[in-house]
N, C-alpha and C. Protein backbone atom coordinates (compact mmCIF):
# COMPACT_ATOMS: atom_id res chain seq x y z
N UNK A 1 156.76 127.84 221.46
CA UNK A 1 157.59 126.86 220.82
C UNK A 1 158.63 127.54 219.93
N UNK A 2 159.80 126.76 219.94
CA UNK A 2 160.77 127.55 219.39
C UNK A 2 160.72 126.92 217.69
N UNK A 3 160.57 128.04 216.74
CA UNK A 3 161.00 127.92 215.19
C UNK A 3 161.93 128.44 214.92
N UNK A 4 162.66 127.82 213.71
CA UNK A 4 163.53 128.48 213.02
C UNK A 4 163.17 129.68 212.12
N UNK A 5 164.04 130.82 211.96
CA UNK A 5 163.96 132.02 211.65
C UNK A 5 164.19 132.16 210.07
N UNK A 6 163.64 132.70 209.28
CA UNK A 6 164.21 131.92 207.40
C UNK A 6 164.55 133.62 207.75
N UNK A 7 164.83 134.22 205.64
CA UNK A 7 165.68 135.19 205.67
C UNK A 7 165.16 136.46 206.01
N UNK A 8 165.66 137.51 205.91
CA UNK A 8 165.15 138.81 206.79
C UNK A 8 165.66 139.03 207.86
N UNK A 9 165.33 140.79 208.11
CA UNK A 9 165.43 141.08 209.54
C UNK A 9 164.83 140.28 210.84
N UNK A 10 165.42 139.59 211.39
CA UNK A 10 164.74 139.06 212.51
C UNK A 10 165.52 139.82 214.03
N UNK A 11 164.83 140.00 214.94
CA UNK A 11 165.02 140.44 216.23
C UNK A 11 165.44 139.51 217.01
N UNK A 12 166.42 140.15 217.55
CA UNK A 12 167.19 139.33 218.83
C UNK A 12 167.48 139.88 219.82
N UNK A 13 166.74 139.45 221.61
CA UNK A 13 166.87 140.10 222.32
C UNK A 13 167.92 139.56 223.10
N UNK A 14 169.24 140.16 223.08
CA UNK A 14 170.60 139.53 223.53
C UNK A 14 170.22 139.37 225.02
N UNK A 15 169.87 139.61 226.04
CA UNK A 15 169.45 139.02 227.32
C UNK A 15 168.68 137.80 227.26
N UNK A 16 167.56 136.98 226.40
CA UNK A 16 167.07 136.46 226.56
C UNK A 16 167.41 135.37 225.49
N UNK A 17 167.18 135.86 223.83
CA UNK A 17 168.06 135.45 222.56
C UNK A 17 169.11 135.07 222.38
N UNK A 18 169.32 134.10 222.00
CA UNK A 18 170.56 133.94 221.13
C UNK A 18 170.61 133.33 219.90
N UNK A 19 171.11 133.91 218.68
CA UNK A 19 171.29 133.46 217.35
C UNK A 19 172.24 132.35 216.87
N UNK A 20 172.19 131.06 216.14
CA UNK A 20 173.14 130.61 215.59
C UNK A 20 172.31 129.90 214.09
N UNK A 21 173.33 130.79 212.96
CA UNK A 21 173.41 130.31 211.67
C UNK A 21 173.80 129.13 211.41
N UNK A 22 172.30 128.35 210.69
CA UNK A 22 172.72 126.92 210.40
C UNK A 22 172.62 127.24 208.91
N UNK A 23 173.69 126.28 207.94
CA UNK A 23 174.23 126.25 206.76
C UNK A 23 173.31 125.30 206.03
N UNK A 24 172.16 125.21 205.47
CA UNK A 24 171.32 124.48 205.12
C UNK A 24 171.68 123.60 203.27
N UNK A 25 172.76 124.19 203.07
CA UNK A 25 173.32 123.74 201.37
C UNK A 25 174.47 122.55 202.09
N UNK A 26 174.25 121.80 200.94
CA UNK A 26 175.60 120.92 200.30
C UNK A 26 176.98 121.10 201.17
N UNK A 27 177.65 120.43 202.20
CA UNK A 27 178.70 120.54 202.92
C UNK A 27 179.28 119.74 202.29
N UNK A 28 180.92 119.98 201.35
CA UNK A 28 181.78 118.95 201.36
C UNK A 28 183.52 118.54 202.59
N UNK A 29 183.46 117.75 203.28
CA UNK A 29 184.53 117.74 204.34
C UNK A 29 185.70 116.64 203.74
N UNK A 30 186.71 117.03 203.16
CA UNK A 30 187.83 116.45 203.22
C UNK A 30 187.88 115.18 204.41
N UNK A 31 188.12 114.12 204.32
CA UNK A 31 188.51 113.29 205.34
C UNK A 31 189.73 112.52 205.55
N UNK A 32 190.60 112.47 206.45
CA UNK A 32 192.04 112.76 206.26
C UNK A 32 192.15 111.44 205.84
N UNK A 33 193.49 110.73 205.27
CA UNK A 33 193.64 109.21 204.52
C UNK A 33 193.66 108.66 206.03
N UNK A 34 193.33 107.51 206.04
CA UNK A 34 192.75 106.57 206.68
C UNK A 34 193.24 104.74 206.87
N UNK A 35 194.27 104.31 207.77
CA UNK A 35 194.52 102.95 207.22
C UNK A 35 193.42 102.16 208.13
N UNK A 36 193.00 100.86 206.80
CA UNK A 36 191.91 100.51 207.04
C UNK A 36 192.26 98.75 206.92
N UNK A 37 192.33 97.96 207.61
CA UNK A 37 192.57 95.89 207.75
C UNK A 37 191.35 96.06 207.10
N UNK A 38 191.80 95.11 205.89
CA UNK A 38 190.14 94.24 205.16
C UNK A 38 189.67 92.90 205.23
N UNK A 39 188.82 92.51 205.16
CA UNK A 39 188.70 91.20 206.04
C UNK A 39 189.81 90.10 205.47
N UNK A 40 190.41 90.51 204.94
CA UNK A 40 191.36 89.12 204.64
C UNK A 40 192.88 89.51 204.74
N UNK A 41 192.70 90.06 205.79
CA UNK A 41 193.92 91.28 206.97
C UNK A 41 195.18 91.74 206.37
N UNK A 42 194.98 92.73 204.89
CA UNK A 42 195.30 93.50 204.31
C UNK A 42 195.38 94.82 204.53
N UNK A 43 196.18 95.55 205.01
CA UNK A 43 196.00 97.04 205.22
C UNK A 43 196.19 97.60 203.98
N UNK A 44 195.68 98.62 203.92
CA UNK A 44 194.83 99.74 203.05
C UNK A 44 195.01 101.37 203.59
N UNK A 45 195.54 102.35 202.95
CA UNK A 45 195.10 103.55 203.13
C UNK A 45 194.49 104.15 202.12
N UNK A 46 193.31 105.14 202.39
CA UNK A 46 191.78 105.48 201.67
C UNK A 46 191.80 106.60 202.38
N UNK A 47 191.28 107.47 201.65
CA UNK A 47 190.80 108.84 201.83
C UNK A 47 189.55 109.01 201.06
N UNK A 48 189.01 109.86 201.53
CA UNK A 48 187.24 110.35 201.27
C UNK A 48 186.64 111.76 200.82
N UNK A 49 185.84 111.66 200.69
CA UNK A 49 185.11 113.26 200.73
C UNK A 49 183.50 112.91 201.36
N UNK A 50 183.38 113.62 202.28
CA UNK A 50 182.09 113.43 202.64
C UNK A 50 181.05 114.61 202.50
N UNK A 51 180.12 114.07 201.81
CA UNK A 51 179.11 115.48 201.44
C UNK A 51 177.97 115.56 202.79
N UNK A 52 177.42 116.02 203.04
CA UNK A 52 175.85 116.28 203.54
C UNK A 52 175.47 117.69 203.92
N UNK A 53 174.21 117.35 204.52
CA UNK A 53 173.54 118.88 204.77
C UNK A 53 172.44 118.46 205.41
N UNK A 54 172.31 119.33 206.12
CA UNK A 54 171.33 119.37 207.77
C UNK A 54 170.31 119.55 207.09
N UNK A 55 168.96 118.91 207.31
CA UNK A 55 167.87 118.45 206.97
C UNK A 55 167.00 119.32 208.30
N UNK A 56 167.77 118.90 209.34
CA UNK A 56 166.66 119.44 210.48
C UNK A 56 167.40 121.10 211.38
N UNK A 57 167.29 121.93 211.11
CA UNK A 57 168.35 122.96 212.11
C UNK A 57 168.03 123.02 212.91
N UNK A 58 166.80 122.62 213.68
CA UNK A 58 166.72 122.49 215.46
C UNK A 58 167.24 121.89 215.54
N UNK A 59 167.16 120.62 215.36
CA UNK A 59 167.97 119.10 216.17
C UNK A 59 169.31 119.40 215.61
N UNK A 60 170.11 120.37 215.02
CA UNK A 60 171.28 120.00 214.91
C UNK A 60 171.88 121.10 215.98
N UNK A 61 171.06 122.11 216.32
CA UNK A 61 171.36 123.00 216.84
C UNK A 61 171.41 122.43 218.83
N UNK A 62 170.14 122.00 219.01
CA UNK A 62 169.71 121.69 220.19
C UNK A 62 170.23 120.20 221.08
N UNK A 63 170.28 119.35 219.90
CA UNK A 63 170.54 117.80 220.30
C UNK A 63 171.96 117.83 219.60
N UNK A 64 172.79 118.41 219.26
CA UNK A 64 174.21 117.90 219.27
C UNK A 64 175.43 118.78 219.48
N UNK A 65 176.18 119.33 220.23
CA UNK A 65 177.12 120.58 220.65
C UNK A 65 177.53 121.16 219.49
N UNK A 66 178.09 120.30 218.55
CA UNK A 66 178.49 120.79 217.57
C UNK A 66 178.38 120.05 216.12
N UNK A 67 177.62 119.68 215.43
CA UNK A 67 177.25 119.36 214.35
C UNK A 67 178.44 119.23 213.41
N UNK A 68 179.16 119.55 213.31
CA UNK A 68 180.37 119.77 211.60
C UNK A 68 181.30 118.98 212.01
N UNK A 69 181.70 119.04 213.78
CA UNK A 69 182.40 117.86 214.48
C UNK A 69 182.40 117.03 214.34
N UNK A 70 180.30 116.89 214.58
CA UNK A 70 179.97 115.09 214.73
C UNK A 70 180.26 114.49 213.75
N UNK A 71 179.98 114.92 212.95
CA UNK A 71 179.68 113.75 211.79
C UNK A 71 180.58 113.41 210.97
N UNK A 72 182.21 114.13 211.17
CA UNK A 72 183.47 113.24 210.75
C UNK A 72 183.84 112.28 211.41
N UNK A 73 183.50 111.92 213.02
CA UNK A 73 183.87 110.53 213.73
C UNK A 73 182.55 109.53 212.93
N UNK A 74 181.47 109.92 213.06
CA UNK A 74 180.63 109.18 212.65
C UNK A 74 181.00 108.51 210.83
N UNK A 75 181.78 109.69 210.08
CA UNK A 75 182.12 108.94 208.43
C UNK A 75 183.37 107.89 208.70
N UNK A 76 183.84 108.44 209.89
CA UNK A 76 185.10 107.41 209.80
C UNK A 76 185.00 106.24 210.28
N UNK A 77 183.99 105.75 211.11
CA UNK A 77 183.73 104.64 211.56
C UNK A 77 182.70 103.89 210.73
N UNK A 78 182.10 104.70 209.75
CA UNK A 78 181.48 103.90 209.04
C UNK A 78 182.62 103.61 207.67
N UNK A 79 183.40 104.58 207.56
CA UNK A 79 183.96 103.87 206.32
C UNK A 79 184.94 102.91 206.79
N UNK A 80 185.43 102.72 208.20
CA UNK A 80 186.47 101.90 208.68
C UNK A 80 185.16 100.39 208.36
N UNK A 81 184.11 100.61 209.16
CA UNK A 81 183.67 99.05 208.93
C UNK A 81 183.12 98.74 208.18
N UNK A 82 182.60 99.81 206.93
CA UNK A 82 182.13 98.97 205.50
C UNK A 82 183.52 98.39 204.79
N UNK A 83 184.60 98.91 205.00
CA UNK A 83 185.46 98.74 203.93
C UNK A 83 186.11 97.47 204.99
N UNK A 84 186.13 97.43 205.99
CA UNK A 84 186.66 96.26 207.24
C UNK A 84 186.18 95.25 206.71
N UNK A 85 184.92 95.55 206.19
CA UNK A 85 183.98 93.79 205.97
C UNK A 85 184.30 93.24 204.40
N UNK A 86 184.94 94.25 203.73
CA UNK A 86 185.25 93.93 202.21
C UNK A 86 186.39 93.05 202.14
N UNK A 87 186.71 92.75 201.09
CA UNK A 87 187.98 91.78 200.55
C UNK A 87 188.91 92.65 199.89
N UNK A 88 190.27 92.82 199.26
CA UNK A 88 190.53 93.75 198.74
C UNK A 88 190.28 93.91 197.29
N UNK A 89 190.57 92.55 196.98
CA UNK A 89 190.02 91.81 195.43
C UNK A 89 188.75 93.13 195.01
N UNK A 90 187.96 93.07 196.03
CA UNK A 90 186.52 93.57 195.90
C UNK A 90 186.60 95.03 196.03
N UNK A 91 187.61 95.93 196.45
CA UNK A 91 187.87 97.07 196.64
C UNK A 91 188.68 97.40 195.17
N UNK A 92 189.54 96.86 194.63
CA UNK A 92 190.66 96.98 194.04
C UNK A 92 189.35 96.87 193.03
N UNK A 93 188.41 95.71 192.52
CA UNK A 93 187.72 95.81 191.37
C UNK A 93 186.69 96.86 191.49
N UNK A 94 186.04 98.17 192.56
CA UNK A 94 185.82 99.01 192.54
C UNK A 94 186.54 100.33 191.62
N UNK A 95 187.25 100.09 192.62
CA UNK A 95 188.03 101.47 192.16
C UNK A 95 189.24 101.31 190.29
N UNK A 96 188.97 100.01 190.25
CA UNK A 96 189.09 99.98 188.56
C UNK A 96 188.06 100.26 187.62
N UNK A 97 187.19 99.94 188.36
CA UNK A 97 186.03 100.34 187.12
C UNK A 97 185.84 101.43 186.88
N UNK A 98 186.55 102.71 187.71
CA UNK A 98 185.92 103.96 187.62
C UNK A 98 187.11 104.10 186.70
C-alpha cells in the first residue's frame, strides 16, 4: 500500500518511483475580480482571497491532475452562487460593517 513519505532522506527508484511534493501549510490564491447578478439583477464586481490546505496528500495527488488548478473553478462558482442568491442591500450591509 502506498504511504506518504514525511521528512528525511527517502529513496526513489526512478524506474519504478516517482516523487511529488505536496505543500501541506496554509495556501493563499488571489482570485481575479469577478462580475457577479444578485438576485435582484444588480451586477457587482468582487474579488477574493482564497485560503486552504490539503488535508489528505494521497487523494490530492492520485484523485485530481492537478490540485492548485482545481480548486479556483470550484471558489468561483461557489462565490458566483452564494453571492447570486444575496440581495445587494445585504452585501453592501456586509461589507459596511467591517
Amino acid at each position: 500500500m502506498l504511504r506518504p513519505k514525511g521528512p528525511g532522506l527517502i529513496m526513489v527508484f526512478s524506474p519504478v518511483d516517482t516523487m511529488t511534493r505536496v505543500d501541506l501549510r496554509t495556501i493563499a490564491k488571489v482570485i481575479e475580480p469577478q462580475d457577479i447578478i444578485t438576485r435582484d439583477n444588480v451586477s457587482v464586481r468582487v474579488n477574493a482571497v482564497l485560503y486552504f490546505r490539503v488535508v489528505d496528500p494521497m487523494r490530492s495527488v492520485l484523485e485530481v491532475a492537478d490540485f492548485l488548478f482545481a480548486t479556483s473553478p470550484v471558489a468561483l462558482t461557489t462565490l458566483r452562487s452564494t453571492l447570486g442568491q444575496a440581495e445587494l442591500d445585504d452585501l453592501l450591509s456586509v461589507v459596511l460593517q467591517r
